[in-house]
PDB file of N, CA and C in Angstrom:
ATOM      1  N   UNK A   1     -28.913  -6.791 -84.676  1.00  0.00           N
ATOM      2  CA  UNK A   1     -30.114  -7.543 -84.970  1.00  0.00           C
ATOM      3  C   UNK A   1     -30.915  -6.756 -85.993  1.00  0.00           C
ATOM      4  N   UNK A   2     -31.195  -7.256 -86.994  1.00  0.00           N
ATOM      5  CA  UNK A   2     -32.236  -6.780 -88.682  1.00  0.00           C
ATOM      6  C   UNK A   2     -33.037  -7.029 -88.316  1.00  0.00           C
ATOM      7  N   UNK A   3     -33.686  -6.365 -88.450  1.00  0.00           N
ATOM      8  CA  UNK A   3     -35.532  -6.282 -88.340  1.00  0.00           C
ATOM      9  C   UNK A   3     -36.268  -5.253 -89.642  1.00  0.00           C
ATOM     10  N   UNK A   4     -37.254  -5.999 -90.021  1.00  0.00           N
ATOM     11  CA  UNK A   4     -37.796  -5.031 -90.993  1.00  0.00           C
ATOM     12  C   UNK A   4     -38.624  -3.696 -90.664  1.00  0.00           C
ATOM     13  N   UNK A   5     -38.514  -2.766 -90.905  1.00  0.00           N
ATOM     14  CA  UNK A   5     -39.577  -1.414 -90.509  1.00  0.00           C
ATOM     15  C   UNK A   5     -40.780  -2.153 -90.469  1.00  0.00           C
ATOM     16  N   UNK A   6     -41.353  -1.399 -88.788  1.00  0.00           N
ATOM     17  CA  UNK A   6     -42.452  -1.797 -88.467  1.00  0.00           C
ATOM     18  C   UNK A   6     -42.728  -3.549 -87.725  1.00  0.00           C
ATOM     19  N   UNK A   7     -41.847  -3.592 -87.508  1.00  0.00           N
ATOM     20  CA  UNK A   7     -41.879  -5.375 -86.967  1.00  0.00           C
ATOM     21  C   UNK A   7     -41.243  -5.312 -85.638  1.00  0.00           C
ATOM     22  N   UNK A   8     -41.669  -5.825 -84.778  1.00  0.00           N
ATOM     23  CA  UNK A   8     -41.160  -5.854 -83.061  1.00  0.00           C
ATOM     24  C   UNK A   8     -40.553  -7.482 -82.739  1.00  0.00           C
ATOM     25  N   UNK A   9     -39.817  -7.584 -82.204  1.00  0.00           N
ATOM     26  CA  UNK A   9     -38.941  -8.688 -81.525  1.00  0.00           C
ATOM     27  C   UNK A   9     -39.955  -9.392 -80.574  1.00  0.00           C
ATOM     28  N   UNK A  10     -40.683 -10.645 -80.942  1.00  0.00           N
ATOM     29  CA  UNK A  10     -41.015 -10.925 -79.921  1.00  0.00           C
ATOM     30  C   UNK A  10     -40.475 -11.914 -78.888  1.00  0.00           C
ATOM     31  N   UNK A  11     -40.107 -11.644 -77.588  1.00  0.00           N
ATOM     32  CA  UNK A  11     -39.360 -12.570 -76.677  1.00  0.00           C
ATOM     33  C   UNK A  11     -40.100 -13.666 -76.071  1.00  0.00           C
ATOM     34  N   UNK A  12     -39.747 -14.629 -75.464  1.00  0.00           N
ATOM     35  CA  UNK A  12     -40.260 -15.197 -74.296  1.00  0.00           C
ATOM     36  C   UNK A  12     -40.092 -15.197 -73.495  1.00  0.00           C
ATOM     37  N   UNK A  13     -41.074 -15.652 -71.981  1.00  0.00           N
ATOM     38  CA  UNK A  13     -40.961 -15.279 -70.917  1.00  0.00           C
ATOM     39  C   UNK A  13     -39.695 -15.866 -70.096  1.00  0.00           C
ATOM     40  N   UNK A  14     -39.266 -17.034 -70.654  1.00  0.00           N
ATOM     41  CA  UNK A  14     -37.940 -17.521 -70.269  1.00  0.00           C
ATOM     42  C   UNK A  14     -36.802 -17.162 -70.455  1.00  0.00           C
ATOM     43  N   UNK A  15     -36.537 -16.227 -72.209  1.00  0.00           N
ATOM     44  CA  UNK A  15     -35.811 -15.231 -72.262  1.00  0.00           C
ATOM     45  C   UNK A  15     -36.029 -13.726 -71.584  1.00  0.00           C
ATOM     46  N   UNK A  16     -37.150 -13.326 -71.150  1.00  0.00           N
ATOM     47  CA  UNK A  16     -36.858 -12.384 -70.317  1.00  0.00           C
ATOM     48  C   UNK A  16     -36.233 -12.442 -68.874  1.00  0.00           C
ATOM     49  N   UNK A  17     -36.986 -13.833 -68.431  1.00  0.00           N
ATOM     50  CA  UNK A  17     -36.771 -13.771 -67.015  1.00  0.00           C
ATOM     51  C   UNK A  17     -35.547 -14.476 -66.584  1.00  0.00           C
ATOM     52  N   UNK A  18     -34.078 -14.961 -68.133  1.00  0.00           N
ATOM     53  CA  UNK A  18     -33.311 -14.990 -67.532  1.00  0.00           C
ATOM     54  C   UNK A  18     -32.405 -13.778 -68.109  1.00  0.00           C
ATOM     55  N   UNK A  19     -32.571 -12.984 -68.807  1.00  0.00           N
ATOM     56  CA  UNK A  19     -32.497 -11.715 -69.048  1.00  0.00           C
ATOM     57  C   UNK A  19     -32.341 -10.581 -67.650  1.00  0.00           C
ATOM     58  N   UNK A  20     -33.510 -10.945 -66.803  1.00  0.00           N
ATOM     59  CA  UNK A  20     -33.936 -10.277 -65.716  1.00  0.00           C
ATOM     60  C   UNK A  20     -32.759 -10.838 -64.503  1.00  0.00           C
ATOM     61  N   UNK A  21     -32.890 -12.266 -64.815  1.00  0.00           N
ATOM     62  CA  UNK A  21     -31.879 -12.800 -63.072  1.00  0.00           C
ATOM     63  C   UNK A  21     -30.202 -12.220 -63.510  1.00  0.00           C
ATOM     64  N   UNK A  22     -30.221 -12.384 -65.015  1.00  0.00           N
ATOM     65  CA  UNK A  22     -28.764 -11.752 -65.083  1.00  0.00           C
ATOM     66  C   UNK A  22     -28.547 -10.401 -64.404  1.00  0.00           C
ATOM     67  N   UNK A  23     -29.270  -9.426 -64.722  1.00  0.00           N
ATOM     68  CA  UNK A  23     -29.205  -8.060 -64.231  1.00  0.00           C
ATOM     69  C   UNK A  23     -29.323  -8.252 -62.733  1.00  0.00           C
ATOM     70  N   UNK A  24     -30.627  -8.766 -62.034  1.00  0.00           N
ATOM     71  CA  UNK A  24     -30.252  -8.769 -60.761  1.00  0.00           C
ATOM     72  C   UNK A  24     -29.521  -9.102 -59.795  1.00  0.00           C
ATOM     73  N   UNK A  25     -28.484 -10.479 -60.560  1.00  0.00           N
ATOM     74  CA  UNK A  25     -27.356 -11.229 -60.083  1.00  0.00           C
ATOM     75  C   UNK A  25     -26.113 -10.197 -60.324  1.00  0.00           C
ATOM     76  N   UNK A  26     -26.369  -9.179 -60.736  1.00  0.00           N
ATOM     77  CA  UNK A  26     -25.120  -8.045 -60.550  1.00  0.00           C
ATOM     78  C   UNK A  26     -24.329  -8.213 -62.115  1.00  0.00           C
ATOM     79  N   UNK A  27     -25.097  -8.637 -62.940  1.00  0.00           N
ATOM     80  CA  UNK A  27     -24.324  -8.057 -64.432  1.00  0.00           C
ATOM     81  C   UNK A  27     -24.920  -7.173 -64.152  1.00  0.00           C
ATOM     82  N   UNK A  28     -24.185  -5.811 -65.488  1.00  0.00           N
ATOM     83  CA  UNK A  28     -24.720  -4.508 -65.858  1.00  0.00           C
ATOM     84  C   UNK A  28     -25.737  -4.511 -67.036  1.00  0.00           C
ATOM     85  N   UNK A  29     -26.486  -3.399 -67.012  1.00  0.00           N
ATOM     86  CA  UNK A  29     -27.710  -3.910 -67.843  1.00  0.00           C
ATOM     87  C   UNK A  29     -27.216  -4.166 -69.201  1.00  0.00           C
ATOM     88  N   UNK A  30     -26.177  -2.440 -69.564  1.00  0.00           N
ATOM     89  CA  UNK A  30     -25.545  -2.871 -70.548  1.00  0.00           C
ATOM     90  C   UNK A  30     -24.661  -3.454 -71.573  1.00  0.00           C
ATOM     91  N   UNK A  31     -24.054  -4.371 -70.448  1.00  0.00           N
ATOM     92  CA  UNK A  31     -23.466  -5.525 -70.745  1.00  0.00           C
ATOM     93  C   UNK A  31     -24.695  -6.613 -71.072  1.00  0.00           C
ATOM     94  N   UNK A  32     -25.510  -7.083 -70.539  1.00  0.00           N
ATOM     95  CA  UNK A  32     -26.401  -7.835 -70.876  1.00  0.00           C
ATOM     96  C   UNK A  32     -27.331  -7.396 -71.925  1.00  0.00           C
ATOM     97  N   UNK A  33     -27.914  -6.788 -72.078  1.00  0.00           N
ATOM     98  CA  UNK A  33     -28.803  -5.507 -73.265  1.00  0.00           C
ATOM     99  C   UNK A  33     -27.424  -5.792 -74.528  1.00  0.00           C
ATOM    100  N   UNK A  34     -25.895  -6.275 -74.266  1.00  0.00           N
ATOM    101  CA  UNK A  34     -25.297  -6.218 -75.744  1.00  0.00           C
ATOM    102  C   UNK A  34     -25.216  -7.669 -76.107  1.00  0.00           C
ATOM    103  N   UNK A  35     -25.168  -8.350 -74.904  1.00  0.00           N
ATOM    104  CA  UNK A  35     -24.529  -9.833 -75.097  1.00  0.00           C
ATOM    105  C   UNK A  35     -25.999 -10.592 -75.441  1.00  0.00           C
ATOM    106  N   UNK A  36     -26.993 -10.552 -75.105  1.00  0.00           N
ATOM    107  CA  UNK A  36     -28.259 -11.007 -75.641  1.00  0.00           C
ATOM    108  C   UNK A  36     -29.078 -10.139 -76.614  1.00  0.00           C
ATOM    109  N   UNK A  37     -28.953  -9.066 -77.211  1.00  0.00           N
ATOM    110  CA  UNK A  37     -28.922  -8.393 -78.100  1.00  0.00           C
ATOM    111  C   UNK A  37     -30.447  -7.785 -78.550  1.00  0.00           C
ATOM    112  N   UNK A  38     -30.334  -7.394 -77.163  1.00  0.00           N
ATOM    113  CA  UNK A  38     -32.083  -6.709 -76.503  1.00  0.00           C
ATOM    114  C   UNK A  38     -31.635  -5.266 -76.878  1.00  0.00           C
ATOM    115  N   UNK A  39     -32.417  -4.446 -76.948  1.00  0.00           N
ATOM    116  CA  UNK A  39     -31.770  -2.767 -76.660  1.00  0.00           C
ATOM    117  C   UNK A  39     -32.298  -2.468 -74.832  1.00  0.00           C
ATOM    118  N   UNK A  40     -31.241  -1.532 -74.663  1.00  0.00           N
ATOM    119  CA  UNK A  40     -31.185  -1.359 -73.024  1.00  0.00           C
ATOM    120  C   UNK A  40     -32.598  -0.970 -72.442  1.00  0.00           C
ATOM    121  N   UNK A  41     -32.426   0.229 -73.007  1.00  0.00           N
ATOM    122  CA  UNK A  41     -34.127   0.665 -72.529  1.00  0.00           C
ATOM    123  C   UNK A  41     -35.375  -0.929 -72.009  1.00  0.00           C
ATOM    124  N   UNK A  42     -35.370  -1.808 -72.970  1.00  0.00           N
ATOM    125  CA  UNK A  42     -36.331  -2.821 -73.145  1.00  0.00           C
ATOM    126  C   UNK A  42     -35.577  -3.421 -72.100  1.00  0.00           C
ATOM    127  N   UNK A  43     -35.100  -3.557 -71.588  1.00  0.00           N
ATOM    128  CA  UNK A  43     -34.030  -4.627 -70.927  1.00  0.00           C
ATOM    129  C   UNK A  43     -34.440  -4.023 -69.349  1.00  0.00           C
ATOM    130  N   UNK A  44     -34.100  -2.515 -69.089  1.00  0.00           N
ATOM    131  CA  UNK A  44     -34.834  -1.901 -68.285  1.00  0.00           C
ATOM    132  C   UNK A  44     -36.192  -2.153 -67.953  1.00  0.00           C
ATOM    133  N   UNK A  45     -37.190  -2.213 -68.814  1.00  0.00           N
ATOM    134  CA  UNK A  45     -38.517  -2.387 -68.540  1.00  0.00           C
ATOM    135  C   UNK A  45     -38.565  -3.250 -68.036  1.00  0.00           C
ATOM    136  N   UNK A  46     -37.895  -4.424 -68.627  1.00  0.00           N
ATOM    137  CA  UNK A  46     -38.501  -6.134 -67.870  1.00  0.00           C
ATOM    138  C   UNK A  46     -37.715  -6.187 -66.441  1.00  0.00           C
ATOM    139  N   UNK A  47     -36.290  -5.280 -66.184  1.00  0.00           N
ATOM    140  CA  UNK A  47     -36.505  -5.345 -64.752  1.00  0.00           C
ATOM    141  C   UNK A  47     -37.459  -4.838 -63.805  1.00  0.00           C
ATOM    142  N   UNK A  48     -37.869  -3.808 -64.297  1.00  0.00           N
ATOM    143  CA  UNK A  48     -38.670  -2.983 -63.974  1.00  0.00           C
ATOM    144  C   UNK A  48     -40.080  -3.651 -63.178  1.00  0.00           C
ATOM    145  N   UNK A  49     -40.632  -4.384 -64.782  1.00  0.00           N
ATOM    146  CA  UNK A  49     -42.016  -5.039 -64.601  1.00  0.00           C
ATOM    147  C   UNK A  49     -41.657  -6.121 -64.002  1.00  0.00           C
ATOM    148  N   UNK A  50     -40.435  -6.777 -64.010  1.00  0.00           N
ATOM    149  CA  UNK A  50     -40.796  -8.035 -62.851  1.00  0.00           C
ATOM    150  C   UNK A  50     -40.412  -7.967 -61.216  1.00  0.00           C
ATOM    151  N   UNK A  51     -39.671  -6.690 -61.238  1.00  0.00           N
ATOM    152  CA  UNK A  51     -40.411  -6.211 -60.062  1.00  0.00           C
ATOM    153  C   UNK A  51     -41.253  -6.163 -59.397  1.00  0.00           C
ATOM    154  N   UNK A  52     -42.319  -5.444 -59.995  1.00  0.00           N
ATOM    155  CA  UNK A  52     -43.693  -5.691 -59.908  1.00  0.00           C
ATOM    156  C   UNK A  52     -44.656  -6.351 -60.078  1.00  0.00           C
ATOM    157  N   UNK A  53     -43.902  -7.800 -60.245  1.00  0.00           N
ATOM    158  CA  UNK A  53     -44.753  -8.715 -60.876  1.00  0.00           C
ATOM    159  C   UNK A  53     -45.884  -8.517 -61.912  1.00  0.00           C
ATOM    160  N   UNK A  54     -44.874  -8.422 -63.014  1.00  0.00           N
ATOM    161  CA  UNK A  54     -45.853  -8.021 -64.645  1.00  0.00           C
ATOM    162  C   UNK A  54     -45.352  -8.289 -65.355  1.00  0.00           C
ATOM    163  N   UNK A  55     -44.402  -8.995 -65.678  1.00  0.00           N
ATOM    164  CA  UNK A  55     -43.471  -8.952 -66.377  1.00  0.00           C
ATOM    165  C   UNK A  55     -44.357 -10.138 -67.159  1.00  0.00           C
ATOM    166  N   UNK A  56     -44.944 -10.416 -68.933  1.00  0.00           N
ATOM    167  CA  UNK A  56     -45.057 -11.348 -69.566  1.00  0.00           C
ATOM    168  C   UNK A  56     -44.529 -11.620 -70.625  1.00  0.00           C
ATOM    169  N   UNK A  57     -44.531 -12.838 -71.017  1.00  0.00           N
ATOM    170  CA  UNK A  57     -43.510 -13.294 -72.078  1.00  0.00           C
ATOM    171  C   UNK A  57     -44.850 -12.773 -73.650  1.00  0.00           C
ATOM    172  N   UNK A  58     -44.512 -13.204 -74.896  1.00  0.00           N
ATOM    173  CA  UNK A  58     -44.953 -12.653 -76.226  1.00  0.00           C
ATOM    174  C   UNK A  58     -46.388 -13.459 -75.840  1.00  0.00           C
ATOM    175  N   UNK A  59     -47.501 -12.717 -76.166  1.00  0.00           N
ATOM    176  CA  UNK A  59     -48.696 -13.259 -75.985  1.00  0.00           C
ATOM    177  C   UNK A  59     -49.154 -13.583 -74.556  1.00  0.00           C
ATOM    178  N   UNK A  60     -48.886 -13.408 -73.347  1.00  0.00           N
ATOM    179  CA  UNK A  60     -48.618 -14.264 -72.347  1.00  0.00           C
ATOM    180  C   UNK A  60     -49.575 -13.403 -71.509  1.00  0.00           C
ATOM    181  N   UNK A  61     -50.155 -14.034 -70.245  1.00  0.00           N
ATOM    182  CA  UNK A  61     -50.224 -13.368 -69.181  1.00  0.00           C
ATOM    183  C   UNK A  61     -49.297 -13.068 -68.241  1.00  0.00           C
ATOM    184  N   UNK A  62     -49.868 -11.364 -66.926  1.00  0.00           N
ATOM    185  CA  UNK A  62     -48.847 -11.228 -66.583  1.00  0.00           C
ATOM    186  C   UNK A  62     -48.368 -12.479 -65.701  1.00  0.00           C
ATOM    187  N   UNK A  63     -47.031 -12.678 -64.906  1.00  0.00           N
ATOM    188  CA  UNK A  63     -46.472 -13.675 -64.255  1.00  0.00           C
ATOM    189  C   UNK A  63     -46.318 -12.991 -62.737  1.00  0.00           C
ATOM    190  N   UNK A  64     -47.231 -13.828 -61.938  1.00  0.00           N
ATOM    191  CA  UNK A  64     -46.725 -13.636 -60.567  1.00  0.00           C
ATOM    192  C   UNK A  64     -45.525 -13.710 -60.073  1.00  0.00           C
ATOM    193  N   UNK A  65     -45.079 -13.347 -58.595  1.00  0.00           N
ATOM    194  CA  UNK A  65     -43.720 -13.900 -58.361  1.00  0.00           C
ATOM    195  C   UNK A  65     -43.537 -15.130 -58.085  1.00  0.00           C
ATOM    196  N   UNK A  66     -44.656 -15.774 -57.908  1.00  0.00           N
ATOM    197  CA  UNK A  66     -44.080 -16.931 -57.445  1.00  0.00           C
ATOM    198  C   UNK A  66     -43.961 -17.932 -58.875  1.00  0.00           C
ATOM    199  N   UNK A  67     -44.860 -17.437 -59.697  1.00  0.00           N
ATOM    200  CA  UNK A  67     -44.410 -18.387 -60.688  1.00  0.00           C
ATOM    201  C   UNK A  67     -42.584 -17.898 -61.585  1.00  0.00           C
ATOM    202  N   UNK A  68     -42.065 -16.631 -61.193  1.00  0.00           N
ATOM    203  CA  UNK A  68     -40.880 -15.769 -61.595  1.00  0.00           C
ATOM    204  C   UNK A  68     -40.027 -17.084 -60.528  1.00  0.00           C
ATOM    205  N   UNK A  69     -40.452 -16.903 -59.565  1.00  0.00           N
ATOM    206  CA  UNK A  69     -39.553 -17.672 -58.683  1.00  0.00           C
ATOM    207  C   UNK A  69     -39.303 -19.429 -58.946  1.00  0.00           C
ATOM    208  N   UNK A  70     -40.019 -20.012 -59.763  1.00  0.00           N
ATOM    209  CA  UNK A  70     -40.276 -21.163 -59.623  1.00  0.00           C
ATOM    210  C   UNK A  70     -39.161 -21.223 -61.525  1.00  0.00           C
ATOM    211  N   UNK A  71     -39.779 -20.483 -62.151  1.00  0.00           N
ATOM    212  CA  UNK A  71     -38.876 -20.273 -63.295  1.00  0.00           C
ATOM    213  C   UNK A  71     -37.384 -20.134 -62.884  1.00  0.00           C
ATOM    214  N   UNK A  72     -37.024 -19.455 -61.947  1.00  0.00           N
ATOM    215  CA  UNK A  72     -35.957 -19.114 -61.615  1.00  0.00           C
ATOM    216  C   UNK A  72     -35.352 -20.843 -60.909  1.00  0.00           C
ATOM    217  N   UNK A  73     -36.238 -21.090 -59.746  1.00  0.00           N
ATOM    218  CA  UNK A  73     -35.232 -22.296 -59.240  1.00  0.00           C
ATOM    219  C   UNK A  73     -35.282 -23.619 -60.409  1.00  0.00           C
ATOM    220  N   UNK A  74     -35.904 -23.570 -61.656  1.00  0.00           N
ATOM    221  CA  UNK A  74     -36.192 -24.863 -62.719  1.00  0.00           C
ATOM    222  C   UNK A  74     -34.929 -24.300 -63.675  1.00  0.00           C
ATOM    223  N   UNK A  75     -34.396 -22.913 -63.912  1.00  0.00           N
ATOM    224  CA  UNK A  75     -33.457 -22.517 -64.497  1.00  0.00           C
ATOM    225  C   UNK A  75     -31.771 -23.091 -63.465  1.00  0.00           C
ATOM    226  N   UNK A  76     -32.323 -22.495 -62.087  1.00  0.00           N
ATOM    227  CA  UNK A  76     -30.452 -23.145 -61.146  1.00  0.00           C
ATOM    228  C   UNK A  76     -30.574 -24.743 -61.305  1.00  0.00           C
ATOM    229  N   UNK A  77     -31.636 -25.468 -61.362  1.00  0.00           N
ATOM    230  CA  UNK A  77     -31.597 -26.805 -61.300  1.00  0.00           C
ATOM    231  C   UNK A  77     -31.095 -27.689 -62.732  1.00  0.00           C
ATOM    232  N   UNK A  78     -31.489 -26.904 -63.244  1.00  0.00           N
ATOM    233  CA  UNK A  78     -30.907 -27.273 -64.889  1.00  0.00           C
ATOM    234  C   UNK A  78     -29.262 -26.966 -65.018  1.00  0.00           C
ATOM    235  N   UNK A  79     -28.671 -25.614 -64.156  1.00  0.00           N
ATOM    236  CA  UNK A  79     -27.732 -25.459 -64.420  1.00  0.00           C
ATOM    237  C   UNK A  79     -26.661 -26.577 -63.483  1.00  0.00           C
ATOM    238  N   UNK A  80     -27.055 -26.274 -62.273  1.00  0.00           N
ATOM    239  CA  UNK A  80     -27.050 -27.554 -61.068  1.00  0.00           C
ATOM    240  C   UNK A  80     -26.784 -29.158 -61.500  1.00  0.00           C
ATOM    241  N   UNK A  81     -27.713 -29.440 -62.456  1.00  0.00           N
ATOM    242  CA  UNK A  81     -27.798 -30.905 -63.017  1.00  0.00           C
ATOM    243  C   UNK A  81     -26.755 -31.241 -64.197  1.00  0.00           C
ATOM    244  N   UNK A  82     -26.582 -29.451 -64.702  1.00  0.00           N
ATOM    245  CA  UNK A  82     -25.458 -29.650 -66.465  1.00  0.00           C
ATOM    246  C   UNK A  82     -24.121 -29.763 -65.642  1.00  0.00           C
ATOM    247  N   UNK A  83     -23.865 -28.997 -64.223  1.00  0.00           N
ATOM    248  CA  UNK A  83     -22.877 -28.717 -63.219  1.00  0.00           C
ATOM    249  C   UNK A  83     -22.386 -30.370 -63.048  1.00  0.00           C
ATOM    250  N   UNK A  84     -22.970 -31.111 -62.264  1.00  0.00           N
ATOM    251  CA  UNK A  84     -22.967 -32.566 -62.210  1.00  0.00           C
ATOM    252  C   UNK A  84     -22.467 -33.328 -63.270  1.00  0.00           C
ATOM    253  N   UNK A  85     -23.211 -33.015 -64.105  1.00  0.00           N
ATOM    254  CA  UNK A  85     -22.777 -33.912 -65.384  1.00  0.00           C
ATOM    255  C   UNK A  85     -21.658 -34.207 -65.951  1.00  0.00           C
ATOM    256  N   UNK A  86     -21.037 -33.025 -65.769  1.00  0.00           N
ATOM    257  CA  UNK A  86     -19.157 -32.283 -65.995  1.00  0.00           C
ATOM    258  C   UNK A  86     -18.734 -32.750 -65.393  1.00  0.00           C
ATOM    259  N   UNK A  87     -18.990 -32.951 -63.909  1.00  0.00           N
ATOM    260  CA  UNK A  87     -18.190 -33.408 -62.957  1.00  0.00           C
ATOM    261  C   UNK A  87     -18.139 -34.631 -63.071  1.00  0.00           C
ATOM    262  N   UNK A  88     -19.386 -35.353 -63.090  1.00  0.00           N
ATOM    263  CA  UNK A  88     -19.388 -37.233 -63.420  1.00  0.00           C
ATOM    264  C   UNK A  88     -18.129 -36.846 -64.365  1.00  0.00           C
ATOM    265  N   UNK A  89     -18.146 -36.377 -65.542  1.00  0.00           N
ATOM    266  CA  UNK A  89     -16.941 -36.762 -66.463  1.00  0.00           C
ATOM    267  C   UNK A  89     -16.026 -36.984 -66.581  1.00  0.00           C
ATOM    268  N   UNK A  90     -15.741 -35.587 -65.962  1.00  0.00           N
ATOM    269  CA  UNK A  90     -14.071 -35.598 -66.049  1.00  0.00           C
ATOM    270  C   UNK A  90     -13.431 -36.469 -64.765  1.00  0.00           C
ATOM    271  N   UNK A  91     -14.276 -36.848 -64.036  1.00  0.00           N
ATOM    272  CA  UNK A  91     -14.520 -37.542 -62.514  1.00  0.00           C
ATOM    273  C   UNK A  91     -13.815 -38.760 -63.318  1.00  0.00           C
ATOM    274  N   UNK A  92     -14.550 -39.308 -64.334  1.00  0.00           N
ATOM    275  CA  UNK A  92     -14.980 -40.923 -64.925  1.00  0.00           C
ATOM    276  C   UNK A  92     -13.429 -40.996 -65.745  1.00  0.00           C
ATOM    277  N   UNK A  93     -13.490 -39.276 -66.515  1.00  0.00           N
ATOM    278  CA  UNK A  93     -12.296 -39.520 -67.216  1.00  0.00           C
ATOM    279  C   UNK A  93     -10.716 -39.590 -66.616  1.00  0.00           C
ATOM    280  N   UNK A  94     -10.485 -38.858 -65.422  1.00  0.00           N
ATOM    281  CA  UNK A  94      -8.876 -38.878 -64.763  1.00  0.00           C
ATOM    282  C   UNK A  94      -9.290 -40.470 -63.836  1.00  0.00           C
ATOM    283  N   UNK A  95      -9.946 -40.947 -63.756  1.00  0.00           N
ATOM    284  CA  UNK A  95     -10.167 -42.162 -62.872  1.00  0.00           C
ATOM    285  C   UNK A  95      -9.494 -43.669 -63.782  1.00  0.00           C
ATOM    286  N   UNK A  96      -9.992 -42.865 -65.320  1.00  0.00           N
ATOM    287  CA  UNK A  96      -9.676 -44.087 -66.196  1.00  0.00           C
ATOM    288  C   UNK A  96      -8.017 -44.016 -66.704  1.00  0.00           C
ATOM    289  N   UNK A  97      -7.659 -42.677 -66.449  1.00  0.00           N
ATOM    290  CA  UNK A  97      -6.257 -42.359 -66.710  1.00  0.00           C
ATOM    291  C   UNK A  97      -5.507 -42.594 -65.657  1.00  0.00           C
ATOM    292  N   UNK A  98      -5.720 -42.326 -64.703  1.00  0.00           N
ATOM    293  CA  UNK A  98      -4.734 -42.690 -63.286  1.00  0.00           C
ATOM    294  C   UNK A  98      -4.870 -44.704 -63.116  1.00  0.00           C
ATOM    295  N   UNK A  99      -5.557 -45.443 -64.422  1.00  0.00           N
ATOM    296  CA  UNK A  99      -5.295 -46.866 -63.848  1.00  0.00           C
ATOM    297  C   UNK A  99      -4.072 -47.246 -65.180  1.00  0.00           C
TER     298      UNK A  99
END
């Protein structure tokens, strides 16, 4: 990632905090810190701070847990709903092949 001297990356709180569930769901930091293309150290902090409920996105206030938590179940429900969607398909598609 290029960045010009003197200029900082700014994230959002949705990229941190799924930044954050990756690491706590048992990826390694630095597997995640390469594949989203954070540096580790920083990647560390936001587990760190949302630990402690502090963790904020660019400009942001800090985020309680419960609003961490509510981010978190609007992130499984999205994945939950894309999960479904696949399934209607290929459901719709061997249904139309087996006639």
């Amino acid at each position: 990632m290029s960045k010009e001297k003197g200029t900082r990356a700014a994230y959002t709180l949705e990229f941190k905090l799924e930044a954050v569930r990756l690491v706590q769901g048992g990826q390694a930091k630095s597997v995640t810190a390469r594949i989203l293309g954070v540096p580790e150290p920083t990647l560390g902090n936001w587990v760190r701070l949302a630990g402690q409920g502090k963790l904020a996105g660019a400009g942001a206030k800090p985020v309680s847990p419960e609003q961490m938590e509510l981010a978190r179940l609007r992130a499984e429900l999205a994945r939950v709903k894309m999960e479904r969607d696949i399934l209607k398909k290929a459901t719709a598609y061997f249904a139309k092949e087996s006639l």
